[in-house]
N, C-alpha and C. Protein backbone atom coordinates (compact mmCIF):
# COMPACT_ATOMS: atom_id res chain seq x y z
N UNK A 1 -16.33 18.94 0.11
CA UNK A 1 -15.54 17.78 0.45
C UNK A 1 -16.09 16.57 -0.31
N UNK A 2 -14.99 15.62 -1.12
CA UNK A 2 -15.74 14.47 -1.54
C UNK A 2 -16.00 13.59 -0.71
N UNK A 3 -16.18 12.20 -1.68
CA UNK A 3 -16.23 11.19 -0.83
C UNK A 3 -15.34 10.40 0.11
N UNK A 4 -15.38 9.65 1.53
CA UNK A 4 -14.56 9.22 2.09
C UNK A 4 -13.96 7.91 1.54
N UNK A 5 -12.52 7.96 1.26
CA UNK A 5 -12.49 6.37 0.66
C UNK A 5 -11.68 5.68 1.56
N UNK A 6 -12.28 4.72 2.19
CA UNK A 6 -11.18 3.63 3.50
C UNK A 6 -10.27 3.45 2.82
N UNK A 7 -9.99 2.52 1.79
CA UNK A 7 -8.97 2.26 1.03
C UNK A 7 -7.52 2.97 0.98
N UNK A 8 -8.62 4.38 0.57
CA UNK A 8 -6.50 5.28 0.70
C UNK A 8 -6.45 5.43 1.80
N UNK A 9 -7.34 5.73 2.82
CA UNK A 9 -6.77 5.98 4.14
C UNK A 9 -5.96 4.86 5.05
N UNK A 10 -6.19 3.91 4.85
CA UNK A 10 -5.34 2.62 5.26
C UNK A 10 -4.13 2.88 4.57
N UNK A 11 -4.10 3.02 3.15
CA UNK A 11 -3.12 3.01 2.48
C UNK A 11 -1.80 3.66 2.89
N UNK A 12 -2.55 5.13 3.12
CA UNK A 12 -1.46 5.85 3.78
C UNK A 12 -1.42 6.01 5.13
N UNK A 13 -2.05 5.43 5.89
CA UNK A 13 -1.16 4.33 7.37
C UNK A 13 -0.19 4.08 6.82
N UNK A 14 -0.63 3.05 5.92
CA UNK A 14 0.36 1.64 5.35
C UNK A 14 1.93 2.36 4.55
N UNK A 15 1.84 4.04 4.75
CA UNK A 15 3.22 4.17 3.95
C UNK A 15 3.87 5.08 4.73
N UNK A 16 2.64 5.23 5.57
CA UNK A 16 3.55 6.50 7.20
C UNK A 16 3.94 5.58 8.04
N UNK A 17 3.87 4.14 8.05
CA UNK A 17 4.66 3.24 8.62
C UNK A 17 5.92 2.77 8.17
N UNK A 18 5.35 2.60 7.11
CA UNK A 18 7.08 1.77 6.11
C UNK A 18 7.35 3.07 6.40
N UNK A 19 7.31 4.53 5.65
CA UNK A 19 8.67 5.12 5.81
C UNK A 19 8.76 5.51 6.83
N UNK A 20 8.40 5.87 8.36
CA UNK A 20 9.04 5.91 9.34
C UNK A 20 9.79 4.78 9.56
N UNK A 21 9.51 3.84 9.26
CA UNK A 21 9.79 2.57 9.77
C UNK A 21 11.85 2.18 9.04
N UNK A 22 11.89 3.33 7.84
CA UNK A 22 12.96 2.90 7.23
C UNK A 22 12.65 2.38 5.89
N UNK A 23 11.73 2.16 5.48
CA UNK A 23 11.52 1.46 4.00
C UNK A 23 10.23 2.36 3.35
N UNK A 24 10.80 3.47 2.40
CA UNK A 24 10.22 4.31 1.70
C UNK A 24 9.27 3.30 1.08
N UNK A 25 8.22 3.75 0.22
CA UNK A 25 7.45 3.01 -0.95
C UNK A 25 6.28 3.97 -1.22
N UNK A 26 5.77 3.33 -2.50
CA UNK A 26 4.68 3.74 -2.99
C UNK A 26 3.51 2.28 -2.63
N UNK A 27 2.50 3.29 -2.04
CA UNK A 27 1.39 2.71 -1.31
C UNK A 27 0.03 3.00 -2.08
N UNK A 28 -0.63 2.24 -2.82
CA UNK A 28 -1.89 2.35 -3.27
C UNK A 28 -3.03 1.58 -2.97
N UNK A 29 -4.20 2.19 -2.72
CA UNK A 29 -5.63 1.15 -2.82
C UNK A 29 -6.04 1.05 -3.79
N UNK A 30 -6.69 -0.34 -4.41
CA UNK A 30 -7.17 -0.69 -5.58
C UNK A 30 -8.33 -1.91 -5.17
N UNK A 31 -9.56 -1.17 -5.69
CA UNK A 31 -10.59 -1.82 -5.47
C UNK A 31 -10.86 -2.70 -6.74
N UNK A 32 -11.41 -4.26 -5.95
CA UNK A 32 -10.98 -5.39 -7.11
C UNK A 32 -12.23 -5.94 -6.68
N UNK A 33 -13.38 -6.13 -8.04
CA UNK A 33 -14.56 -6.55 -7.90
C UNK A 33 -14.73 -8.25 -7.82
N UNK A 34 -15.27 -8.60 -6.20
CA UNK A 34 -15.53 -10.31 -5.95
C UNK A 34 -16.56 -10.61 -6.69
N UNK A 35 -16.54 -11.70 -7.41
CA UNK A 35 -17.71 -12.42 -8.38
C UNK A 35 -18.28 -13.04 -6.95
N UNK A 36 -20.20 -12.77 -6.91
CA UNK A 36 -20.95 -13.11 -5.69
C UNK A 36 -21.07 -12.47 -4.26
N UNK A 37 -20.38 -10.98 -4.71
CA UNK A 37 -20.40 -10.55 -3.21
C UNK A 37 -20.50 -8.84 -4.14
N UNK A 38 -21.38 -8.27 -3.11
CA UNK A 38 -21.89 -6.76 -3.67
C UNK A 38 -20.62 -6.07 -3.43
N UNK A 39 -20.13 -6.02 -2.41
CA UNK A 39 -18.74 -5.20 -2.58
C UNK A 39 -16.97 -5.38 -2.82
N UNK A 40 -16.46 -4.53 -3.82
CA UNK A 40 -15.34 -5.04 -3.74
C UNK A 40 -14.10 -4.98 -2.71
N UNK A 41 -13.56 -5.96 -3.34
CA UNK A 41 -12.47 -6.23 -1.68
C UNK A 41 -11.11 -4.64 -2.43
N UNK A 42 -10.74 -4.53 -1.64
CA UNK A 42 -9.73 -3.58 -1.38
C UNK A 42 -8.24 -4.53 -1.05
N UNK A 43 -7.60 -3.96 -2.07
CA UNK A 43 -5.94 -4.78 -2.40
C UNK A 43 -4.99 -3.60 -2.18
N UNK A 44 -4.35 -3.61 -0.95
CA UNK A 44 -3.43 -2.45 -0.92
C UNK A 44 -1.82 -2.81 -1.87
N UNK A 45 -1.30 -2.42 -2.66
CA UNK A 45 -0.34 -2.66 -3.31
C UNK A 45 0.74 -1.97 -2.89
N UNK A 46 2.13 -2.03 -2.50
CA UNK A 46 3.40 -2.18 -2.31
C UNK A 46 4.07 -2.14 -3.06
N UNK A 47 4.91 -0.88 -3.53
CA UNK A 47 6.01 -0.46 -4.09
C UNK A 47 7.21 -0.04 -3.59
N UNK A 48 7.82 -0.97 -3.23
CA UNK A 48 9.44 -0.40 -2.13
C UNK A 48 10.47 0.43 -3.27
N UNK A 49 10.85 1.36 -2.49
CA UNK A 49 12.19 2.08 -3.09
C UNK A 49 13.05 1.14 -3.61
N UNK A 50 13.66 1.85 -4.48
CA UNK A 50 14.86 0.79 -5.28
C UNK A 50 15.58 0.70 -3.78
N UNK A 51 15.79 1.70 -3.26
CA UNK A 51 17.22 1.87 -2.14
C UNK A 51 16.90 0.57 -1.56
N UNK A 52 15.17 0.91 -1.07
CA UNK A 52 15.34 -0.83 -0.05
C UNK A 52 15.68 -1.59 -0.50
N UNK A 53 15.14 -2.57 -2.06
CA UNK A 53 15.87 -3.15 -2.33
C UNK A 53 16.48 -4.05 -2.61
N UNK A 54 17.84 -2.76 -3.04
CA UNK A 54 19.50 -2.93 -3.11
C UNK A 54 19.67 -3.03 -1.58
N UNK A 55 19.61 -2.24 -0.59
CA UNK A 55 19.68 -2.73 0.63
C UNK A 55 19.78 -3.81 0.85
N UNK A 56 18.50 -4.57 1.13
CA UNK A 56 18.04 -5.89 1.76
C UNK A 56 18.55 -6.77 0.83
N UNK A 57 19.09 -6.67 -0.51
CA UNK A 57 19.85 -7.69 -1.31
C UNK A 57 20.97 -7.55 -0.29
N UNK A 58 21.54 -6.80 -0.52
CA UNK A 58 23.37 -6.46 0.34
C UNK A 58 23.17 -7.16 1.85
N UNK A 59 21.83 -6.88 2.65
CA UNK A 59 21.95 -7.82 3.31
C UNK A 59 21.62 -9.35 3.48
N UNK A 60 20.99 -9.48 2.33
CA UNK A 60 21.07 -11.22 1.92
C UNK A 60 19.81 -11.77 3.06
């Protein structure tokens, strides 16, 4: 077994919510190094389906 990484595991919370929730996406962790601090912060990034959207345009 490798290593544990928090990052994706939040991540994919963060995309077993949206798509139960109705709004498919692509969900990534990306570790982004702070100048003055030993560890880097973790940036979860958000990719919604085209469907959503065109959706949420149509609903204005």
């Amino acid at each position: 077994m490798g290593t544990f990484n928090c990052g994706a595991f939040v991540a994919g919370i963060v995309r077993g919510v949206l798509d139960g929730a109705g709004f498919p996406a692509v969900v990534t962790a990306h570790f982004v190094p702070m100048e003055g601090q030993q560890r880097p912060r973790t940036t979860i990034l958000i990719k919604f389906a085209e469907e959503v959207l065109r959706r949420e345009a149509r609903l204005g």
